[in-house]
Structure formats: structure tokens, C-alpha cells
Protein backbone atom coordinates (compact mmCIF):
# COMPACT_ATOMS: atom_id res chain seq x y z
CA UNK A 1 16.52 -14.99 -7.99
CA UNK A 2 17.33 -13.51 -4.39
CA UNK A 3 18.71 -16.34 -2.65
CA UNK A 4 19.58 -14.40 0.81
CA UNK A 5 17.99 -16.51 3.71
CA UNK A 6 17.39 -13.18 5.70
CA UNK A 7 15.82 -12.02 2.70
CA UNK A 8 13.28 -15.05 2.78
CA UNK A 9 12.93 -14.65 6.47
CA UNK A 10 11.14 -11.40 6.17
CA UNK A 11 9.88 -11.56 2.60
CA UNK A 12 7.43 -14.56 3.64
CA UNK A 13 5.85 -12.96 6.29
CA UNK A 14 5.33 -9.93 4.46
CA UNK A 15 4.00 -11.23 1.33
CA UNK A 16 1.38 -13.51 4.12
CA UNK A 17 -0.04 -9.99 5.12
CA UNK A 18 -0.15 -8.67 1.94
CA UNK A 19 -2.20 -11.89 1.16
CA UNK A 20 -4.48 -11.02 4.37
CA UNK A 21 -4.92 -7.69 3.73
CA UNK A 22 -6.26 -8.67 0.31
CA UNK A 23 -8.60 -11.64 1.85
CA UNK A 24 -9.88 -9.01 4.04
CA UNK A 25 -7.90 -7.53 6.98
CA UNK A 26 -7.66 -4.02 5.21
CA UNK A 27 -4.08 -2.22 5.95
CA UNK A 28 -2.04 -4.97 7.30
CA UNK A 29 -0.05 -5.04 4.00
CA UNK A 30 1.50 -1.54 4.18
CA UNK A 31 3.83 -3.22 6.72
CA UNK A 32 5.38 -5.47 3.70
CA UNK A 33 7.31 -2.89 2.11
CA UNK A 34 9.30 -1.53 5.28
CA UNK A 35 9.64 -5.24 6.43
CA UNK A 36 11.76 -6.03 3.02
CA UNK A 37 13.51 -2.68 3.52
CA UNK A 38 15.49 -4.23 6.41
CA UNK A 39 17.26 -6.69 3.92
CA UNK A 40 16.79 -4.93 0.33
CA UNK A 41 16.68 -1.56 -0.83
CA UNK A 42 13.51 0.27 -0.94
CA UNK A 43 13.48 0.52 -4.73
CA UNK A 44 14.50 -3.26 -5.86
CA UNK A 45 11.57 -4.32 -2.19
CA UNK A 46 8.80 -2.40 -3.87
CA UNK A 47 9.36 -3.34 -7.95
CA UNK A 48 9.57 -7.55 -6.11
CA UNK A 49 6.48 -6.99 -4.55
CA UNK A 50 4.47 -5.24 -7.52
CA UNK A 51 3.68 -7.44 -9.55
CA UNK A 52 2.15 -9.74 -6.87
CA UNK A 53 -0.19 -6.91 -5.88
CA UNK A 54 -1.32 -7.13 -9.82
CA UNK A 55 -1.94 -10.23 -9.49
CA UNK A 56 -3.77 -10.15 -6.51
CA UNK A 57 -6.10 -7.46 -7.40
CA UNK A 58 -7.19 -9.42 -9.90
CA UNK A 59 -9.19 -11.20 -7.55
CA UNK A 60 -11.11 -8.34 -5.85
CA UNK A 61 -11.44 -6.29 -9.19
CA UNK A 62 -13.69 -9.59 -10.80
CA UNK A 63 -15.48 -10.06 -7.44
CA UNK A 64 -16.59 -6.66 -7.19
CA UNK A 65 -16.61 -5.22 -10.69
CA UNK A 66 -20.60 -4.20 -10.57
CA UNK A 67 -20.27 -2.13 -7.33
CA UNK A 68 -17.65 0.78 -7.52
CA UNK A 69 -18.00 4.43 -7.45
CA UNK A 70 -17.38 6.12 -10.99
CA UNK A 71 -17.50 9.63 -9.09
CA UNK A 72 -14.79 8.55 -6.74
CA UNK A 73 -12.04 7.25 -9.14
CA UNK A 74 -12.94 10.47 -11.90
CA UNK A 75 -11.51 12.35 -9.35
CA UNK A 76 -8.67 10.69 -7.22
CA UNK A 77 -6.95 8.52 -10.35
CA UNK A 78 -5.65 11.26 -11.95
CA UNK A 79 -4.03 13.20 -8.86
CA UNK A 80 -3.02 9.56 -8.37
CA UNK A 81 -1.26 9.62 -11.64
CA UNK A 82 0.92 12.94 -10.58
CA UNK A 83 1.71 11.38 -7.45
CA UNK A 84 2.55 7.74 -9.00
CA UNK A 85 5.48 10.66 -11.24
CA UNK A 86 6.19 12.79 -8.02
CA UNK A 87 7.23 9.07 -5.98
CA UNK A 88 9.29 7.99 -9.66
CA UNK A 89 11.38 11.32 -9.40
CA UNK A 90 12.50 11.19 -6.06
CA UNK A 91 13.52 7.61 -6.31
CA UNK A 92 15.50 8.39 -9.20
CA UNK A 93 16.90 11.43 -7.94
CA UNK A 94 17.25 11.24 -4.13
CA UNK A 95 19.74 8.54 -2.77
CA UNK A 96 19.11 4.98 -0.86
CA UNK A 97 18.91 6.71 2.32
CA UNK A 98 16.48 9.68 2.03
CA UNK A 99 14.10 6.96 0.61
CA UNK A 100 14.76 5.16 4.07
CA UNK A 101 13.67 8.11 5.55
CA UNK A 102 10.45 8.48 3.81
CA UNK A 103 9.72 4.76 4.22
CA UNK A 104 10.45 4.75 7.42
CA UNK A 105 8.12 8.22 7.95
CA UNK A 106 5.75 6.96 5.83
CA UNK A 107 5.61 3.05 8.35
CA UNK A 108 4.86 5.46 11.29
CA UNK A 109 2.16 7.71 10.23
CA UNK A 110 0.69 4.72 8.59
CA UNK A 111 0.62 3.25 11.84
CA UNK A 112 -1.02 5.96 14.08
CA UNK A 113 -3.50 7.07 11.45
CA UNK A 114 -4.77 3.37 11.35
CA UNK A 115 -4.08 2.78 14.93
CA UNK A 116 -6.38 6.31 16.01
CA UNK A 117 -9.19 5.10 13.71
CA UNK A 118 -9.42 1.77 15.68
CA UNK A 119 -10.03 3.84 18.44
CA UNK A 120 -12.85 6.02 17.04
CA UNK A 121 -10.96 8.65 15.28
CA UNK A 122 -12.76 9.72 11.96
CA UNK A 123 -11.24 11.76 8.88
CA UNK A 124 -11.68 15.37 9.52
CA UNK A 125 -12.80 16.09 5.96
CA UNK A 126 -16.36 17.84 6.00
CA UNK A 127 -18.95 16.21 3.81
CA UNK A 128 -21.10 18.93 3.46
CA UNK A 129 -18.33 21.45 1.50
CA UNK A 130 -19.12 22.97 -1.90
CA UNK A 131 -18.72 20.42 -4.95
CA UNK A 132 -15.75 22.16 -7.00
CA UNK A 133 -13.57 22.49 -3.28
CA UNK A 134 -14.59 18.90 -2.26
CA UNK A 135 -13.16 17.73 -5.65
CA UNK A 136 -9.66 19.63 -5.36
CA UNK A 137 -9.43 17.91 -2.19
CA UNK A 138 -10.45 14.78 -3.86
CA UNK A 139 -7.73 15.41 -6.27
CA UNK A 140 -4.96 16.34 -3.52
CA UNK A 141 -5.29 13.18 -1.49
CA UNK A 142 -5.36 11.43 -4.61
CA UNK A 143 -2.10 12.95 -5.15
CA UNK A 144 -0.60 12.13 -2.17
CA UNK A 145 -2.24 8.56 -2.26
CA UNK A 146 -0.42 7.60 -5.72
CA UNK A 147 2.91 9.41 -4.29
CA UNK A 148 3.03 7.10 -1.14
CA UNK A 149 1.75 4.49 -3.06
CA UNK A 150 4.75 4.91 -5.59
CA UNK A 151 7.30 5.01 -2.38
CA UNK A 152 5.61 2.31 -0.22
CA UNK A 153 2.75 0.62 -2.08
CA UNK A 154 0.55 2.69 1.18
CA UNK A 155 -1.93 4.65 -0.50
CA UNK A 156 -4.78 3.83 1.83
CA UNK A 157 -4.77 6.96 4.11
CA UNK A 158 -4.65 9.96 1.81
CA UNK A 159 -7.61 7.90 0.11
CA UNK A 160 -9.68 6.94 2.75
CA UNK A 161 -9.18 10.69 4.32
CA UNK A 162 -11.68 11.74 1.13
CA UNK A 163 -13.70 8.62 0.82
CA UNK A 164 -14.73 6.69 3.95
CA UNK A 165 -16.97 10.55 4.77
CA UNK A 166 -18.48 9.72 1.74
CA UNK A 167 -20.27 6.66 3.10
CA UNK A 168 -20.46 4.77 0.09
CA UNK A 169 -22.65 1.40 0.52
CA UNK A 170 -20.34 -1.40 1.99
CA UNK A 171 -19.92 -3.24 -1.24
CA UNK A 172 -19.20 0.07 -3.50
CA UNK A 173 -16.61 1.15 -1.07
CA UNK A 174 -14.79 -2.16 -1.20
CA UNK A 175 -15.57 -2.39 -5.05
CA UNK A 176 -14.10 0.98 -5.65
CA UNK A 177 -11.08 0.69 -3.56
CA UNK A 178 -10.26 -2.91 -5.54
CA UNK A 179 -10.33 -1.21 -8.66
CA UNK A 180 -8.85 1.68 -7.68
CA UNK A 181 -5.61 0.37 -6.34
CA UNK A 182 -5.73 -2.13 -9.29
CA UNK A 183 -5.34 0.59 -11.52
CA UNK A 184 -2.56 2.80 -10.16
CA UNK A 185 -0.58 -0.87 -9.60
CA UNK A 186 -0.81 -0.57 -13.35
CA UNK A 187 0.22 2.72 -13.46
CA UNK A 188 3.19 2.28 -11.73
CA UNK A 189 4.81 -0.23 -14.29
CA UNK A 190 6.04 2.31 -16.29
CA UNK A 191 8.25 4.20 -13.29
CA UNK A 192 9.30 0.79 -12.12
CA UNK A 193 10.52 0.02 -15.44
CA UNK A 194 12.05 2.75 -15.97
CA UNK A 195 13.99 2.49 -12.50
CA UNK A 196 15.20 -0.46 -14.28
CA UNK A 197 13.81 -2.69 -11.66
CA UNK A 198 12.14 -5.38 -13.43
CA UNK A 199 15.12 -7.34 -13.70
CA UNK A 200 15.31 -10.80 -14.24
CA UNK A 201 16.49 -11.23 -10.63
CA UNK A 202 13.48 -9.60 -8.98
CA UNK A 203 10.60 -10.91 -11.22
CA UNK A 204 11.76 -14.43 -10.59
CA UNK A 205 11.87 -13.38 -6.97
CA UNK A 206 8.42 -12.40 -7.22
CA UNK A 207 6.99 -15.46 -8.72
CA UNK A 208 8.78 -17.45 -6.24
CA UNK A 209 6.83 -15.69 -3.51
CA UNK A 210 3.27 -15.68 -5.92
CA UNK A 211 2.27 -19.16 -4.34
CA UNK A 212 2.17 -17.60 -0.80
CA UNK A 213 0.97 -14.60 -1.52
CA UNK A 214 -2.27 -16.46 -3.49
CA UNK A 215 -2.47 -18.82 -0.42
CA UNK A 216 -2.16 -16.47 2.11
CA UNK A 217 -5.25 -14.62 0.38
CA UNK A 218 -7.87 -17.32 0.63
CA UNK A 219 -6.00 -17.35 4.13
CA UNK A 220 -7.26 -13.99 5.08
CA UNK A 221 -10.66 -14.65 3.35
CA UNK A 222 -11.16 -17.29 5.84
CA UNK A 223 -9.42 -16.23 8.86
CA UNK A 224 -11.18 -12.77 8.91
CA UNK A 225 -14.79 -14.55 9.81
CA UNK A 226 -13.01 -16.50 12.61
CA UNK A 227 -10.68 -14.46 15.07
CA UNK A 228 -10.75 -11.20 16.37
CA UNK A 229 -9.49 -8.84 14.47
CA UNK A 230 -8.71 -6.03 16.95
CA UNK A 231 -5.75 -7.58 18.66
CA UNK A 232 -4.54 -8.30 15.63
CA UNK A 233 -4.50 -4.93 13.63
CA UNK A 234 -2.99 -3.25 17.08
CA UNK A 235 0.00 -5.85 16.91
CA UNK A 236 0.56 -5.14 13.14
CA UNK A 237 0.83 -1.75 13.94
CA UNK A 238 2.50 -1.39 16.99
CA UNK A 239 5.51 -3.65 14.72
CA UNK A 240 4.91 -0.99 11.50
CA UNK A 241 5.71 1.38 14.19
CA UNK A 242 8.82 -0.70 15.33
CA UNK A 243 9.65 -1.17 11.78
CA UNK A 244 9.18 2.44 10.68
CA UNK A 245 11.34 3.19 13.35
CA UNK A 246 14.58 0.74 12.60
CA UNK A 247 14.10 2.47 9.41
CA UNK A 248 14.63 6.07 10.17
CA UNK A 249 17.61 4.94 12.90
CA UNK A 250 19.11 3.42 9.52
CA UNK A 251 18.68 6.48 7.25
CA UNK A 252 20.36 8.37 10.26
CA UNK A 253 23.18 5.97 10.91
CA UNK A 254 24.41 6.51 6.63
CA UNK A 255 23.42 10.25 6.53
């Protein structure tokens, strides 16, 4: 198990918003990945904090297992699939530092796609375009959602960008994005293993971090009815921004 304090120092935090972004504050999580970046590699950050993900779908997937969209995940989990294999090569190819990059690339637009939607911005994609182009596009983002998904565990915008103009009922669109994310976590065992990143060292990492990460959830579940949640997504932003940026300033500094 990691046993680096600095580690620890930025791994509980992050795993806390991963727990609120599963108890309800949608998005904050994204910012767990660069935050262990600081201290770990991308690679070794992203296989530590997979399997609590699993396990924390686990709770939305049985909560909202009647209301999902079968339309929605025919289309996007298989582009999601050649994304999840696109994100595998280039961490097995590319070195430490271009994945920095990407991270850190990856922390920003994150950021300012979820900060300009808090301020009224709305996905450009037309809802009224013919069936067979809608679904390429479907297919595309799903694509590029499983890719940074595989880098960053931050598939949200490439798969909101096709499904929030769908306007699904409230409880399908939080159904279907549960069980969609649950299932490319899944798919993404394979390339992690094959990294050779479930090692002993980072699953027992990962379960050391599992009791925050669970409490943190029923945090979020009951925080979310009681503060305001607009000052709060702008200051996890503005720091993904920060974060994003320490990254890329690193990537430059070893190129």
C-alpha cells in the first residue's frame, strides 16, 4: 500500500468528491484524477481509483435500474468501447509526460465546458437532425467519452453533448447515465490490467480509501438538499482549472 503522506493529502479529498459527485453533485469527481496526478503517475492514479468507481456505481445502478434509456446506451457503449482501446494505446505507447499533457488538457476543458453550462450555455447538438446522422454522432461522442474516460475517468462531456438535447425524463437521464458509466468502468478492467496496474500495491491502496469514498457518498446524498450548490461547483472548477494547469506546466518542465 502507498504509504506517501502527500499522497494521502490529496488522495482523501479527491476520493470525498468522487463520493459527492456520486451522492449527487454531478462532475465534481473529474477533478480526482488530476488531483492524484500531482503525487502519482497518471496511469498507477487512475487503475487506484477504478475500482472504487465500481463499487460506487453499484449504488446508483440498483437505485435506478427501472428508468434508463435502452436507445441511448445501443448507441454510445460501443463508440465507448473504441475509445475505452484508443485511451489503453496511448497509455501504453506514449510516455509519463504526454499523458500529463492530456490530463492536464483534458482538467481544463472539463472545467470551462461545465463552468459555461452553469451559466446557461447548452450543447450545440440539434435535436431535430435525421436519425442515421444523429446516431453517428451518438457514436462519436461516445467515442470520445470512453477515450477520456480511459485517460481521466471524465467521460461526462462528450456524453452529455448528445444526451442532455435529448431531454430524457429526470429519472431516465440519471438512470441511464448510472448504468452507463457502470458499464464502461467494467470495460476498462481489461486495459488496466493489462497496463499491469492492478498490483497488489494499488488495490490495497484502493480499499484503504473505499471507506471514504462510501461515506463521502451518503455525504453528497445529504449535503446536496442542504447548501447551495452554485458556489460550490464554480470553486471545484475554478481549482480543476488550477489543477489542469500545474499539470500542463509539469508536462512542459520534463518535455
Amino acid at each position: 500500500m502507498l504509504t506517501d503522506p502527500l499522497f494521502y493529502a490529496l488522495a482523501v479529498p479527491a476520493v470525498v468528491l468522487m463520493g459527492l459527485a456520486k451522492g449527487g453533485f454531478s462532475g465534481v469527481g473529474a477533478v480526482a484524477m488530476p488531483l492524484l496526478a500531482l503525487a502519482i503517475s497518471p496511469v498507477q492514479a487512475a487503475a487506484i481509483l477504478l475500482p472504487i468507481l465500481i463499487v460506487q456505481d453499484v449504488v446508483g445502478v440498483w437505485a435506478f435500474r427501472k428508468t434508463w434509456d435502452r436507445r441511448t446506451l445501443a448507441i454510445m457503449l460501443p463508440g465507448a468501447a473504441v475509445g475505452i482501446l484508443a485511451g489503453y494505446l496511448l497509455a501504453a505507447k506514449v510516455s509519463s509526460t504526454a499523458i500529463l499533457a492530456v490530463l492536464g488538457a483534458i482538467s481544463i476543458l472539463f472545467a470551462l465546458h461545465r463552468l459555461w453550462l452553469a451559466r446557461g450555455g447548452r450543447a450545440a447538438t440539434p435535436r431535430d437532425i435525421p436519425p442515421a446522422a444523429d446516431a453517428a454522432l451518438g457514436v462519436a461522442l461516445g467515442a470520445a467519452s470512453g477515450f477520456t474516460s480511459q485517460i481521466a475517468h471524465a467521460g461526462q462531456p462528450p456524453f452529455q453533448m448528445w444526451v442532455l438535447p435529448k431531454a430524457l425524463p429526470p429519472a431516465s437521464l440519471v438512470g441511464t447515465t448510472a448504468i452507463y458509466f457502470a458499464t464502461i468502468n467494467w470495460i476498462k478492467v481489461p486495459a488496466y490490467w493489462a497496463l499491469g496496474q492492478f498490483t497488489a500495491q494499488n488495490l490495497l491502496t484502493a480499499a484503504a480509501l473505499l471507506p471514504v469514498a462510501i461515506a463521502s457518498t451518503f455525504a453528497g446524498v445529504w449535503l446536496v438538499r442542504r447548501i447551495d450548490p452554485g458556489r460550490f461547483y464554480t470553486l471545484i472548477y475554478v481549482l480543476m482549472i488550477l489543477v489542469g494547469g500545474q499539470l500542463l506546466w509539469e508536462a512542459w518542465s520534463k518535455a
